[in-house]
Protein backbone atom coordinates (compact mmCIF):
# COMPACT_ATOMS: atom_id res chain seq x y z
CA UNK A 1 120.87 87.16 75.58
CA UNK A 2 117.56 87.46 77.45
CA UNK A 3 115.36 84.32 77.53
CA UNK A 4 111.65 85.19 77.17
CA UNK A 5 109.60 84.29 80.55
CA UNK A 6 107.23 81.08 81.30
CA UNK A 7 103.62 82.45 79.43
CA UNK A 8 101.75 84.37 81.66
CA UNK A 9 98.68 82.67 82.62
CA UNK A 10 95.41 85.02 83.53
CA UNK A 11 92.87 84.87 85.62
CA UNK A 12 90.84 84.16 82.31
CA UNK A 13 92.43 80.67 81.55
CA UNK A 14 92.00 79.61 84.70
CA UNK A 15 88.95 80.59 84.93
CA UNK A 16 88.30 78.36 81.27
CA UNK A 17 90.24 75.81 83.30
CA UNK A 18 88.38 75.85 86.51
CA UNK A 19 86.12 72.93 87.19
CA UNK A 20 82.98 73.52 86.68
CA UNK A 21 82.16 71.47 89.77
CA UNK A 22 84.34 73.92 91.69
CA UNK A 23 83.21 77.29 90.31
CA UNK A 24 81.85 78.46 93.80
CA UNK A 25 85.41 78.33 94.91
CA UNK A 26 87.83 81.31 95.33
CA UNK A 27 91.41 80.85 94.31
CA UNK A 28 92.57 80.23 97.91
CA UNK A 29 90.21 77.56 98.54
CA UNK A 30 91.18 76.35 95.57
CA UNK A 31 94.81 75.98 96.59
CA UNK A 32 94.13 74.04 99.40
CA UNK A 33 91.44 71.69 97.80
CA UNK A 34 92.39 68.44 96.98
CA UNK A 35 94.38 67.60 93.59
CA UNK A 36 91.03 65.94 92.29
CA UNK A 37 89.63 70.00 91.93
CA UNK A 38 91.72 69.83 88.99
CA UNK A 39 89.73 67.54 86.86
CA UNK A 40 92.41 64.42 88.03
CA UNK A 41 90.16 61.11 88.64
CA UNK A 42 90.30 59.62 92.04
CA UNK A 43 92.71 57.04 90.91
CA UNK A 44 95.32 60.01 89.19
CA UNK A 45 94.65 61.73 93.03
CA UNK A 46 95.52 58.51 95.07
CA UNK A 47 98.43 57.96 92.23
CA UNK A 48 100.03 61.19 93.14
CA UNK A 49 99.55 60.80 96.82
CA UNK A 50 101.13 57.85 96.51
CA UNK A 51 104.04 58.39 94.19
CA UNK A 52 104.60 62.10 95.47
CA UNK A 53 102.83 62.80 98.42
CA UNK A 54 100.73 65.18 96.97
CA UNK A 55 97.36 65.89 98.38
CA UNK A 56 96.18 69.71 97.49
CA UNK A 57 96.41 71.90 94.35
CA UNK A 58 98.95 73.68 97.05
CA UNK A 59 100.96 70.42 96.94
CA UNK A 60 101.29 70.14 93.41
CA UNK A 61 102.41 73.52 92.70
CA UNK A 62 105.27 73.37 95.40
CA UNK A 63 106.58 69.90 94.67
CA UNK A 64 110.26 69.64 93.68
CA UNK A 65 109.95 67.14 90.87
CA UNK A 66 106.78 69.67 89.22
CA UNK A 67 108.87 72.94 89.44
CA UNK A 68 111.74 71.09 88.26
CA UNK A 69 109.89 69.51 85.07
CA UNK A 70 108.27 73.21 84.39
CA UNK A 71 111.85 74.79 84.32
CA UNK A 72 113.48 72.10 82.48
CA UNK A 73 110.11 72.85 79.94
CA UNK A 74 110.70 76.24 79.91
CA UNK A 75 113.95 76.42 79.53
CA UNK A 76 113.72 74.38 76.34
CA UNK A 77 110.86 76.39 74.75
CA UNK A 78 112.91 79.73 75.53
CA UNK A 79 115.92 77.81 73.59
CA UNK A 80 113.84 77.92 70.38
């Protein structure tokens, strides 16, 4: 049985998603910009430093407890 992949995201719904305050930024700088790029408030930023020590969009992406949750979510919609 093959289970159907994650949706692909493009480079058009992130675009949608991007910031508008961030727009100027490539997709690298954008990796390494702080979590608050995202749209978080500064309280949701300081939360995750916190709680996770997460500090970049780069941070985020990589952290074991995120990539867990996404496979555990993907997983489960690939079930269905």
């Amino acid at each position: 049985m093959s289970c159907p992949g994650p949706k692909e995201t493009t480079v058009g719904d992130m675009a949608e998603m991007h910031p508008p305050a961030d727009k100027g930024m490539g997709f690298d700088d954008l990796a390494d910009a702080p979590v608050g790029a995202l749209g978080l408030s500064k309280a949701g930023a300081d939360a995750l430093a916190e709680a996770l020590g997460v500090k970049t969009v780069r941070d985020l992406a990589g952290n074991k407890y995120v990539r867990r949750a996404q496979a555990i979510v993907n997983l489960a919609d690939a079930s269905k």
